[in-house]
PDB file of N, CA and C in Angstrom:
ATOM      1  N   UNK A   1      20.456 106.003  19.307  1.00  0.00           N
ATOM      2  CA  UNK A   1      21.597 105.653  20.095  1.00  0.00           C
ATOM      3  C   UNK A   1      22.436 106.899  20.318  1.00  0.00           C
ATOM      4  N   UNK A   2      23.137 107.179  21.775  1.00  0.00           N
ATOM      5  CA  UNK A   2      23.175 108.152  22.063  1.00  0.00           C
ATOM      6  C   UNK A   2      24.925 107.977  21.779  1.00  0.00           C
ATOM      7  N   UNK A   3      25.426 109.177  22.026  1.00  0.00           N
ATOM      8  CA  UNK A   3      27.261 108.918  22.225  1.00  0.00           C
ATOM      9  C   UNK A   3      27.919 108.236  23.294  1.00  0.00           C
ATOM     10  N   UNK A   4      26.951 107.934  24.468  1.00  0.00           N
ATOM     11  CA  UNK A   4      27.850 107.410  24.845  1.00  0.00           C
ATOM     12  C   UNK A   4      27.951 105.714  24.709  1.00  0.00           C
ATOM     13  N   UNK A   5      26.961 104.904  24.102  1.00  0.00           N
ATOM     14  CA  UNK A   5      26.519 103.908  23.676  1.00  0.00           C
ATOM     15  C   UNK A   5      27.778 103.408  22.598  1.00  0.00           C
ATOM     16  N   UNK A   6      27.770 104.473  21.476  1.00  0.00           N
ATOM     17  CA  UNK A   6      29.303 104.334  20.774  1.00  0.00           C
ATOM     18  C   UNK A   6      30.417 104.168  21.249  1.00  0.00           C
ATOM     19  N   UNK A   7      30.318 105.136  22.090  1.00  0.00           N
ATOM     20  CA  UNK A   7      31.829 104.912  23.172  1.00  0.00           C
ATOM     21  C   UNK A   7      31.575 103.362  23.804  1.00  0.00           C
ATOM     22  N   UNK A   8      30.696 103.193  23.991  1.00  0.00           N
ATOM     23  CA  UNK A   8      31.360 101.741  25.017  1.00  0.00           C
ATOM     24  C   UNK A   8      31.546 100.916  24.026  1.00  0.00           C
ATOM     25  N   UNK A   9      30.770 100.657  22.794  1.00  0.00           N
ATOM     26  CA  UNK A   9      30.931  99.591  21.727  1.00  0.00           C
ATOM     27  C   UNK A   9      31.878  99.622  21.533  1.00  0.00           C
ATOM     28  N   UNK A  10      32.476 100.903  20.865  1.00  0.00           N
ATOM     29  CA  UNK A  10      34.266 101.272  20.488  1.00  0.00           C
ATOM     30  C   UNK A  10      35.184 100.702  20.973  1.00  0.00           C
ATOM     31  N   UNK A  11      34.816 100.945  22.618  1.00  0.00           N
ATOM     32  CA  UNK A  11      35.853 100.549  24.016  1.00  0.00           C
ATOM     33  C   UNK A  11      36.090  98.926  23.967  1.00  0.00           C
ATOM     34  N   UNK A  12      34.719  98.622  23.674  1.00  0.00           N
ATOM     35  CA  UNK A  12      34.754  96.655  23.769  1.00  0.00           C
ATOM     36  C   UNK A  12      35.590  96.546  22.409  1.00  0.00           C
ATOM     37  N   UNK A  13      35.336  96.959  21.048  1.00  0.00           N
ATOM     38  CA  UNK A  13      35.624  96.711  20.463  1.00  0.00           C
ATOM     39  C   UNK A  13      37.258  96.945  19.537  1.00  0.00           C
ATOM     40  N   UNK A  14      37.617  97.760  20.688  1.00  0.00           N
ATOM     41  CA  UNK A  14      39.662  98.083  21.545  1.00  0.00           C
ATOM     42  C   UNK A  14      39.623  96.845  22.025  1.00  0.00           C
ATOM     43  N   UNK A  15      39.004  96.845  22.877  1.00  0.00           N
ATOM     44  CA  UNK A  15      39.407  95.713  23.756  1.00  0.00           C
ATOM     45  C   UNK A  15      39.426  94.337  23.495  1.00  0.00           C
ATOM     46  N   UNK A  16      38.411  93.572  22.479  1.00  0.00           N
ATOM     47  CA  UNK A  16      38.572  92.347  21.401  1.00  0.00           C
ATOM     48  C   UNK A  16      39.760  92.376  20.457  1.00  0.00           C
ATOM     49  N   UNK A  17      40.007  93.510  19.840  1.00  0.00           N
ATOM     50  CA  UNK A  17      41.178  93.658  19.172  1.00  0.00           C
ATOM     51  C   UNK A  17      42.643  93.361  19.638  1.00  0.00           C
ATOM     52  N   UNK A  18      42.417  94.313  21.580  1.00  0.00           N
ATOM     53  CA  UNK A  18      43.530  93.656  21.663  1.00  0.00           C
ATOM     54  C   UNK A  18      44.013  92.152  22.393  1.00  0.00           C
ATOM     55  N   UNK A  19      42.721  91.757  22.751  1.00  0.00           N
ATOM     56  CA  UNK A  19      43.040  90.463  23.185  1.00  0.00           C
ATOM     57  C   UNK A  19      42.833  89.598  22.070  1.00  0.00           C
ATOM     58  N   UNK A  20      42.875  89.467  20.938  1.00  0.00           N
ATOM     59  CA  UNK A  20      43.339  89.011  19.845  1.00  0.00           C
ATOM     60  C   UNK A  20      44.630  89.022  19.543  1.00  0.00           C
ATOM     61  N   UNK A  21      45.278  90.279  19.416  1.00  0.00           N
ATOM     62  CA  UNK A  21      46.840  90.624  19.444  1.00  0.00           C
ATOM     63  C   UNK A  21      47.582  89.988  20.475  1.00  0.00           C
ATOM     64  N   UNK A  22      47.286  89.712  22.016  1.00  0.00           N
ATOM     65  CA  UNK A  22      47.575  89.352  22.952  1.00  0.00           C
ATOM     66  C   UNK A  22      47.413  87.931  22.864  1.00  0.00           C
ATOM     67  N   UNK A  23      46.745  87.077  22.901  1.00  0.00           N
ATOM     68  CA  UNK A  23      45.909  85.559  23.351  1.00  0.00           C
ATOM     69  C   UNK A  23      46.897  84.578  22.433  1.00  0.00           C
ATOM     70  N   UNK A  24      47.605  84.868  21.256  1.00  0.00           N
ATOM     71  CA  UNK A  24      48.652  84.236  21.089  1.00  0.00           C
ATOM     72  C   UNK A  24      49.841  84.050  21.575  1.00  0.00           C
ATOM     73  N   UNK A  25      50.335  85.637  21.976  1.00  0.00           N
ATOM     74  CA  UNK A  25      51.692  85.169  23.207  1.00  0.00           C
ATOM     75  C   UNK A  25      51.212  84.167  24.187  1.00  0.00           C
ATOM     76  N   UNK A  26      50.263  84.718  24.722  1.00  0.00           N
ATOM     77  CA  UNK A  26      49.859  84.006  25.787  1.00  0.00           C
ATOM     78  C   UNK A  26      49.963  82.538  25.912  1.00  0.00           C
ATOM     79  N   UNK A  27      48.868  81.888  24.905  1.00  0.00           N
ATOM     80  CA  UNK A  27      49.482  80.713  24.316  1.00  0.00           C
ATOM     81  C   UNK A  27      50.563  80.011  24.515  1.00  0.00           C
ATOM     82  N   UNK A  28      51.340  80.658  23.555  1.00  0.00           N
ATOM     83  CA  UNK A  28      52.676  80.259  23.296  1.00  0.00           C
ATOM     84  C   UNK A  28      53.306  80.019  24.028  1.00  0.00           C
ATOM     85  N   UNK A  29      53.481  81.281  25.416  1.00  0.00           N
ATOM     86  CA  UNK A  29      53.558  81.341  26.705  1.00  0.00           C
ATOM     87  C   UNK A  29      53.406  79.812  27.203  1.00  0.00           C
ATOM     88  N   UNK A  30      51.814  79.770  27.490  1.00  0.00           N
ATOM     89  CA  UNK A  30      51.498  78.818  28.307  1.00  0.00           C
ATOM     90  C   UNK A  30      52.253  77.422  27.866  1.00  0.00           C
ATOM     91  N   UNK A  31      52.666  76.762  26.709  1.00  0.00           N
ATOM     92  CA  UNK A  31      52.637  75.772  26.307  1.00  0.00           C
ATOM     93  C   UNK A  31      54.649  75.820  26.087  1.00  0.00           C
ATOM     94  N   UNK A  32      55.115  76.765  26.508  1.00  0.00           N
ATOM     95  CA  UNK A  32      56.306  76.774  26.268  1.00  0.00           C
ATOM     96  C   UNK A  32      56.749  76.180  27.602  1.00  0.00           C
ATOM     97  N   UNK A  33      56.132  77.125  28.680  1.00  0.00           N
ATOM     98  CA  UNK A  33      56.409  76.389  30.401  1.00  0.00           C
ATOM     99  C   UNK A  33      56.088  75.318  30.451  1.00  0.00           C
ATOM    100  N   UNK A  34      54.612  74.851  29.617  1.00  0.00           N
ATOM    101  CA  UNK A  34      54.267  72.850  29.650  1.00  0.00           C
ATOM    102  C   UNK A  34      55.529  72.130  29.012  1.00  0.00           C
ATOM    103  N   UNK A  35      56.139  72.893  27.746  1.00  0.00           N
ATOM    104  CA  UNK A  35      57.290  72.251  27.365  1.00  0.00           C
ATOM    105  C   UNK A  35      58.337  72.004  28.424  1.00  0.00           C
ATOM    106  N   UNK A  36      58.968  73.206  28.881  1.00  0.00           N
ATOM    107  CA  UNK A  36      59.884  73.334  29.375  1.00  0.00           C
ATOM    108  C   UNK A  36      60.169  72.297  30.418  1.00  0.00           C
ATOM    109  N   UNK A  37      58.785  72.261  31.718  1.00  0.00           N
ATOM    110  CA  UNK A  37      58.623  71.325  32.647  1.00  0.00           C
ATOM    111  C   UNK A  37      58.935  69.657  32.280  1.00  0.00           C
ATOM    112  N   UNK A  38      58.391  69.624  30.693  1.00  0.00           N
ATOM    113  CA  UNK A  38      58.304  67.862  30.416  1.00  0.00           C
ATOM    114  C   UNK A  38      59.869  67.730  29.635  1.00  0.00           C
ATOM    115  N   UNK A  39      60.647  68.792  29.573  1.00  0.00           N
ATOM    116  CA  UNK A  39      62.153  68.725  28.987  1.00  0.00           C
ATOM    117  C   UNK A  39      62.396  68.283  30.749  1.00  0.00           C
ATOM    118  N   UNK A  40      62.525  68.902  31.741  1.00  0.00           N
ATOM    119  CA  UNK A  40      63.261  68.910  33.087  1.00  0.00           C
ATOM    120  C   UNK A  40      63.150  67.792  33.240  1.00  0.00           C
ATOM    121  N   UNK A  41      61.697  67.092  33.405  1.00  0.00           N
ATOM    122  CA  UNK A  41      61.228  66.022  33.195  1.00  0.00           C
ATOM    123  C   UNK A  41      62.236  64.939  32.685  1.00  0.00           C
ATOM    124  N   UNK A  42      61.860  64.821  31.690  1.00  0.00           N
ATOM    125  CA  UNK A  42      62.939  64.208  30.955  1.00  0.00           C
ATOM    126  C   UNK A  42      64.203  64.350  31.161  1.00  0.00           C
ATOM    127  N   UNK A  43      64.823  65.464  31.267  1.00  0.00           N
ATOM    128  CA  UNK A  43      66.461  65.631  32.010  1.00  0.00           C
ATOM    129  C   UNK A  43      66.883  64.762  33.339  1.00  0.00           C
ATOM    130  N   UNK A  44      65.941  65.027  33.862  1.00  0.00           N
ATOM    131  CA  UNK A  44      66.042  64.091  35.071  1.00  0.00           C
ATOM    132  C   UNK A  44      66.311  62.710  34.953  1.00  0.00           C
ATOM    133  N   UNK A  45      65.497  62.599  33.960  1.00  0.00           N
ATOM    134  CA  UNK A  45      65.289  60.654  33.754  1.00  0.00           C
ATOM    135  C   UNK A  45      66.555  60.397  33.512  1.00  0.00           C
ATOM    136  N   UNK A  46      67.007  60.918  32.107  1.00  0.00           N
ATOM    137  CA  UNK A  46      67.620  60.675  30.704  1.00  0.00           C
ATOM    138  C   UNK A  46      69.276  60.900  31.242  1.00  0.00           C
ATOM    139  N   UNK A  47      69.321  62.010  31.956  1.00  0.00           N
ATOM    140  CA  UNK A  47      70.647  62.704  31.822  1.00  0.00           C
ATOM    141  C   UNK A  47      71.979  62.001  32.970  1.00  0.00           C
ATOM    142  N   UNK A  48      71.489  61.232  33.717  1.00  0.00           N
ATOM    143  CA  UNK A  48      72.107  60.655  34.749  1.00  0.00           C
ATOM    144  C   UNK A  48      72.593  59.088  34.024  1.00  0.00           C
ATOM    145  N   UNK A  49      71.742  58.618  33.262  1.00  0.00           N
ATOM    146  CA  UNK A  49      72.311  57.567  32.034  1.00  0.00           C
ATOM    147  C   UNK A  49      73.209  57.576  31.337  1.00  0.00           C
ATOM    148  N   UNK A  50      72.949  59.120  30.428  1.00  0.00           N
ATOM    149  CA  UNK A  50      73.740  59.604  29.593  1.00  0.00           C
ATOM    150  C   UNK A  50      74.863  60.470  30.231  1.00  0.00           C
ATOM    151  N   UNK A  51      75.126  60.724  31.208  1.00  0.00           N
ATOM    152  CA  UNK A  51      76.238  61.119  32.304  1.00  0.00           C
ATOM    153  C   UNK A  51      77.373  59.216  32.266  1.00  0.00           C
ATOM    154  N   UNK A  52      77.005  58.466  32.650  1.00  0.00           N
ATOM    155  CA  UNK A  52      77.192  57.569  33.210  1.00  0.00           C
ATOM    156  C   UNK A  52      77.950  56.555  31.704  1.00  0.00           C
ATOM    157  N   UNK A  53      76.942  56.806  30.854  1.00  0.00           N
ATOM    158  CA  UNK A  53      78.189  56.447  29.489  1.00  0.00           C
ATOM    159  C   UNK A  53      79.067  57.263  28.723  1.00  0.00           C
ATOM    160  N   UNK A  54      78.984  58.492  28.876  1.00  0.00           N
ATOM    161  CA  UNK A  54      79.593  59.130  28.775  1.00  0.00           C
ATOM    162  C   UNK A  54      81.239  59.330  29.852  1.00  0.00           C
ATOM    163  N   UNK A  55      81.108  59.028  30.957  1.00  0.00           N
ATOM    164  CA  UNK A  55      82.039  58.559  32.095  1.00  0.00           C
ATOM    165  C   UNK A  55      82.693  57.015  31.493  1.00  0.00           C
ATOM    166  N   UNK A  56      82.347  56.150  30.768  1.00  0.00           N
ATOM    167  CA  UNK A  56      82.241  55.111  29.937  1.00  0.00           C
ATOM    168  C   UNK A  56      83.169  54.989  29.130  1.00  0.00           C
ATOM    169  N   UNK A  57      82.652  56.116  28.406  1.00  0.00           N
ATOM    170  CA  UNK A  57      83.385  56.236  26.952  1.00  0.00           C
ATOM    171  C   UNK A  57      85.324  56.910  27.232  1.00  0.00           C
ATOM    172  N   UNK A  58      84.512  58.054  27.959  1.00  0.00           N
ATOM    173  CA  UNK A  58      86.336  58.642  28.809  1.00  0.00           C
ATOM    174  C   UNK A  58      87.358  58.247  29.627  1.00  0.00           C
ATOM    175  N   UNK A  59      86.564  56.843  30.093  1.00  0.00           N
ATOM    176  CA  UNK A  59      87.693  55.930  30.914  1.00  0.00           C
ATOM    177  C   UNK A  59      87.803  55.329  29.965  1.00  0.00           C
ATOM    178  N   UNK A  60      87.298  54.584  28.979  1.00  0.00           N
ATOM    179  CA  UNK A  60      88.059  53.568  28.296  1.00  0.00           C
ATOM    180  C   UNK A  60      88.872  54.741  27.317  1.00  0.00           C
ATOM    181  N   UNK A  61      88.831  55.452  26.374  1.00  0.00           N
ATOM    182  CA  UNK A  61      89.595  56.328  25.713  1.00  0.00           C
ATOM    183  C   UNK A  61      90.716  56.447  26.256  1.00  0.00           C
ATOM    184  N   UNK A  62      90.998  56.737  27.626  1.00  0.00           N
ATOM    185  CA  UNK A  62      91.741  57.135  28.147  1.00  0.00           C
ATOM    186  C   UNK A  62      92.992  55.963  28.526  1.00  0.00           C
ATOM    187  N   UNK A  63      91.957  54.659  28.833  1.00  0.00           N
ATOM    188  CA  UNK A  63      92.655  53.567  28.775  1.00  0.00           C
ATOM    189  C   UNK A  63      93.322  53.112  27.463  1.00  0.00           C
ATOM    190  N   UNK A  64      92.404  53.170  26.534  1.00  0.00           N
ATOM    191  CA  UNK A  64      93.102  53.055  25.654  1.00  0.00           C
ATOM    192  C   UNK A  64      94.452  53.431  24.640  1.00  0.00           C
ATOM    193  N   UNK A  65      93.916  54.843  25.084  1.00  0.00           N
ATOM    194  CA  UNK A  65      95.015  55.937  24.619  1.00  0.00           C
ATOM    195  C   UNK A  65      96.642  55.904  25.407  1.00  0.00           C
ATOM    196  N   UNK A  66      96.561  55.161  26.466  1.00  0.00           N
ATOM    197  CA  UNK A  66      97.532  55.177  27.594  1.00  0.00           C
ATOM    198  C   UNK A  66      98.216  53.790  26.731  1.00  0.00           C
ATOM    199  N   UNK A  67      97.302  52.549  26.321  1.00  0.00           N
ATOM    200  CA  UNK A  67      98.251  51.527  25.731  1.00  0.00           C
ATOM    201  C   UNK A  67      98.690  51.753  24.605  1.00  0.00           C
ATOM    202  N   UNK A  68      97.968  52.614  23.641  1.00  0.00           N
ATOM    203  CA  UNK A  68      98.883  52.712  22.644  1.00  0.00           C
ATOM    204  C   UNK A  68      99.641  53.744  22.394  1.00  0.00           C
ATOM    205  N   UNK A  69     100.117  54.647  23.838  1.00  0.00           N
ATOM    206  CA  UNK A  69     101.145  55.211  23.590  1.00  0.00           C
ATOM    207  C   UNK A  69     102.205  55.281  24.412  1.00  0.00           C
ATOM    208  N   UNK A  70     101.937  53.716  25.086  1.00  0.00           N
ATOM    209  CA  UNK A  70     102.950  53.841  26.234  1.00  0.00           C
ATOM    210  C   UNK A  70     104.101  53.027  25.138  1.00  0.00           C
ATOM    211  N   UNK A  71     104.316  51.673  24.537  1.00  0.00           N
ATOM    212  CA  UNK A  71     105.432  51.332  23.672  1.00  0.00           C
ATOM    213  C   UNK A  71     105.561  52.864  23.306  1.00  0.00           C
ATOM    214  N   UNK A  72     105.740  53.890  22.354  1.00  0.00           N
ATOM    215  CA  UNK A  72     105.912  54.524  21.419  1.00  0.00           C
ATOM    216  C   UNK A  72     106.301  55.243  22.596  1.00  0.00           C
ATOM    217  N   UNK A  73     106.148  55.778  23.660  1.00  0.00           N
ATOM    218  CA  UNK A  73     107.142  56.942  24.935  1.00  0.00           C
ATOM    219  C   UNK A  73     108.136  55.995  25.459  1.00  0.00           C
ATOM    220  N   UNK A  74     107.979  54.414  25.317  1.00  0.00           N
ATOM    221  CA  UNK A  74     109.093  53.849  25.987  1.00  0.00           C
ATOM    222  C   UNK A  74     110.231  53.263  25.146  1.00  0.00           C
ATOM    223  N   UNK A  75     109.809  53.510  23.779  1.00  0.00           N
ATOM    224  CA  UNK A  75     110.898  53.524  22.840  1.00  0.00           C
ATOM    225  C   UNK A  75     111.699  54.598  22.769  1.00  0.00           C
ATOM    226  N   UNK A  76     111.359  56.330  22.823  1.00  0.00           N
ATOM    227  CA  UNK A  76     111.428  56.965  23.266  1.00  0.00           C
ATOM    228  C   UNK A  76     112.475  57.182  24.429  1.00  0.00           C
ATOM    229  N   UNK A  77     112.010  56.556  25.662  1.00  0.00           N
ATOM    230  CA  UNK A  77     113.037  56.997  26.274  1.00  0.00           C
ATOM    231  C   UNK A  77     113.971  56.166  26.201  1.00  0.00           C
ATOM    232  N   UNK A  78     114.359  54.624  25.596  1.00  0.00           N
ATOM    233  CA  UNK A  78     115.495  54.085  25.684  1.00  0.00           C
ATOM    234  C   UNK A  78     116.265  54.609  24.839  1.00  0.00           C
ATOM    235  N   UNK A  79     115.693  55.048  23.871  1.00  0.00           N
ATOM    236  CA  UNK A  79     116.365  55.672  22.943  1.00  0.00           C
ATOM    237  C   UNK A  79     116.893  56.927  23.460  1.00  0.00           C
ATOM    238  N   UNK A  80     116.327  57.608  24.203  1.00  0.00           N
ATOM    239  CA  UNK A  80     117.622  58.984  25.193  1.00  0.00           C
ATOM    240  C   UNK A  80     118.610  58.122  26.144  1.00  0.00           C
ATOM    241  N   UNK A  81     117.910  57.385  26.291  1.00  0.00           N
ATOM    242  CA  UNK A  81     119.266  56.522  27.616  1.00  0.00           C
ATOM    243  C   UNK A  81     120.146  56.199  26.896  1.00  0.00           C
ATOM    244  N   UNK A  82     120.124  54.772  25.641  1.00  0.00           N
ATOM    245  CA  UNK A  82     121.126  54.915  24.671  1.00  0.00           C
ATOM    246  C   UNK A  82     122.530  56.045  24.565  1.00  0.00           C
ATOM    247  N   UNK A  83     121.262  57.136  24.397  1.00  0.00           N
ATOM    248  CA  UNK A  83     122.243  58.494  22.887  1.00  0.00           C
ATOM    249  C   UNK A  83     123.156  59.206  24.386  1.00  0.00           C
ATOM    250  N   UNK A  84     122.283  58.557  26.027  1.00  0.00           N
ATOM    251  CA  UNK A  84     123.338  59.345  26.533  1.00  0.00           C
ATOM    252  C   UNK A  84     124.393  58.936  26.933  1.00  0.00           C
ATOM    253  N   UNK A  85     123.666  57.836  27.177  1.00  0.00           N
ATOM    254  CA  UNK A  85     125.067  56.166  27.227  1.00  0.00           C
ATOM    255  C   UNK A  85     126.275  56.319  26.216  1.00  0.00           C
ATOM    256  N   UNK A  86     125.915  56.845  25.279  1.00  0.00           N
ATOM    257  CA  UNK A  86     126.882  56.557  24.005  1.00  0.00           C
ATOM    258  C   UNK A  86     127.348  58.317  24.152  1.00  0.00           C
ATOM    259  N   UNK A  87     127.054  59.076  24.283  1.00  0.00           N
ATOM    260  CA  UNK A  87     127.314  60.456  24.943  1.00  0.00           C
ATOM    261  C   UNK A  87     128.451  59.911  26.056  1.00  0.00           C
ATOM    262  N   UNK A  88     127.805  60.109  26.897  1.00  0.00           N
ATOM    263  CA  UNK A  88     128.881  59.621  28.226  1.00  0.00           C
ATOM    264  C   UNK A  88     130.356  58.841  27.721  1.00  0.00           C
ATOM    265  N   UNK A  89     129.887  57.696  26.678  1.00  0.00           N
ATOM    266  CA  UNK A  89     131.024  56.763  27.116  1.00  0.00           C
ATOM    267  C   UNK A  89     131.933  57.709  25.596  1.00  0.00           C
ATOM    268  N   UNK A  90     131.489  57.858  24.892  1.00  0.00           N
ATOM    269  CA  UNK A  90     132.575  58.407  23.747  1.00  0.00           C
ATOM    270  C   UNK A  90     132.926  59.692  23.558  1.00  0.00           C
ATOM    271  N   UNK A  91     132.287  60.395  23.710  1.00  0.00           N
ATOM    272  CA  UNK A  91     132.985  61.452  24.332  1.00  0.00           C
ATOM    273  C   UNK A  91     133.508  61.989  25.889  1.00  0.00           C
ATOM    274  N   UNK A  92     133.221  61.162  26.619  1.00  0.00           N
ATOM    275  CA  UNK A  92     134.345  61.410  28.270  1.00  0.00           C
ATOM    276  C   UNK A  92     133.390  62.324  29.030  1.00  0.00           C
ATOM    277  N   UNK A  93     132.175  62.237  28.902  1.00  0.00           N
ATOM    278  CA  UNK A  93     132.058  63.144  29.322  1.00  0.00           C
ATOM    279  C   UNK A  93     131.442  63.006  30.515  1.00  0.00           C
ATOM    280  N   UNK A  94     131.358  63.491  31.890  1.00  0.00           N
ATOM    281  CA  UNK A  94     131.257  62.558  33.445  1.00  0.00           C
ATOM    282  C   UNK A  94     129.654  63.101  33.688  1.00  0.00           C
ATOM    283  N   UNK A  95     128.992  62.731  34.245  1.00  0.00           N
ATOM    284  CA  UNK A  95     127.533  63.338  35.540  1.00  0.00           C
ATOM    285  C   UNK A  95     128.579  64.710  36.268  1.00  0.00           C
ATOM    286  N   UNK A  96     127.350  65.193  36.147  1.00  0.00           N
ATOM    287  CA  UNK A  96     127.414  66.490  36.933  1.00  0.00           C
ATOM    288  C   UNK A  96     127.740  66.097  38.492  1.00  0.00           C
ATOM    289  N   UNK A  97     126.891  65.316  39.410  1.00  0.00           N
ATOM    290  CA  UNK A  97     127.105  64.938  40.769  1.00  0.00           C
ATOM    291  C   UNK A  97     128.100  64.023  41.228  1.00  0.00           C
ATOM    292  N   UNK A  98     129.082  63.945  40.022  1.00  0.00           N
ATOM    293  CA  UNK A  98     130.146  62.845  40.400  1.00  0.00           C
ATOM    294  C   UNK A  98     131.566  63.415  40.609  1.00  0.00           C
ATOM    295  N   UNK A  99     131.701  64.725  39.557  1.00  0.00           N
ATOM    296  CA  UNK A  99     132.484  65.534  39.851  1.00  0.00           C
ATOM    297  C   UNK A  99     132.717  66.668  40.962  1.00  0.00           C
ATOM    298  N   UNK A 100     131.227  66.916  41.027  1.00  0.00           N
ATOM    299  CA  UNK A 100     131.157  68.030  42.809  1.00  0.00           C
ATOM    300  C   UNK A 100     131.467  67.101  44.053  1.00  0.00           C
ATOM    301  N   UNK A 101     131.854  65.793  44.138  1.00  0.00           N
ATOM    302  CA  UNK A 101     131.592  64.965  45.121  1.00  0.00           C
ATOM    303  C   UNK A 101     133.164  65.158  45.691  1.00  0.00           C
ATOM    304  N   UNK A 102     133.203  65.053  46.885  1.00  0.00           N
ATOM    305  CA  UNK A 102     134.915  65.119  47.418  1.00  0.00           C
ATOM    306  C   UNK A 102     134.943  63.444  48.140  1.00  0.00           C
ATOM    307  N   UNK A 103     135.763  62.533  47.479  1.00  0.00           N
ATOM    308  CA  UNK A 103     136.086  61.430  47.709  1.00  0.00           C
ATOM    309  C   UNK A 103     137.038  60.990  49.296  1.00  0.00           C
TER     310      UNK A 103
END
């Protein structure tokens, strides 16, 4: 067997090596895009559902949150109307737009 007979064995045998090193990305590769496609897949189905109770959950929260804090802001404000009522009448003290007014 001559040298150049070695050389090509060598060359193939670079070349098995590195498609050994290689043929697993590849793989991985391939089966990551099969993933990826059957996630979209699925996004599609899934996500317009889960959009839709989620829209669900934030109107009622929101409803809810509005009744139990509307008593507790409207106690609140009678209670400033009161303190100004009782402002106004005991200490004398007039509205701003009643005094700029020329009768």
């Amino acid at each position: 067997m001559s040298l150049a007979v070695w050389r090509d064995i060598s060359l193939l045998w670079l070349i098995f090596l590195a498609l050994i090193a290689v043929l697993p990305f590849g793989v991985i590769f391939y089966f990551c895009t099969r993933g990826m496609r059957r996630l979209r897949q699925l996004a599609v189905l899934y996500l317009p559902l889960a959009q839709d109770k989620a829209r669900l959950v934030a109107d009622k929260t929101d409803e809810i949150s509005r009744k139990v804090t509307k008593p507790v802001i409207n106690a609140q404000m009678k209670a400033a109307q009161v303190d100004g009522m009782r402002k106004a009448i005991f200490t004398g003290r007039r509205n701003s737009w009643t005094s700029d007014r020329k009768v």
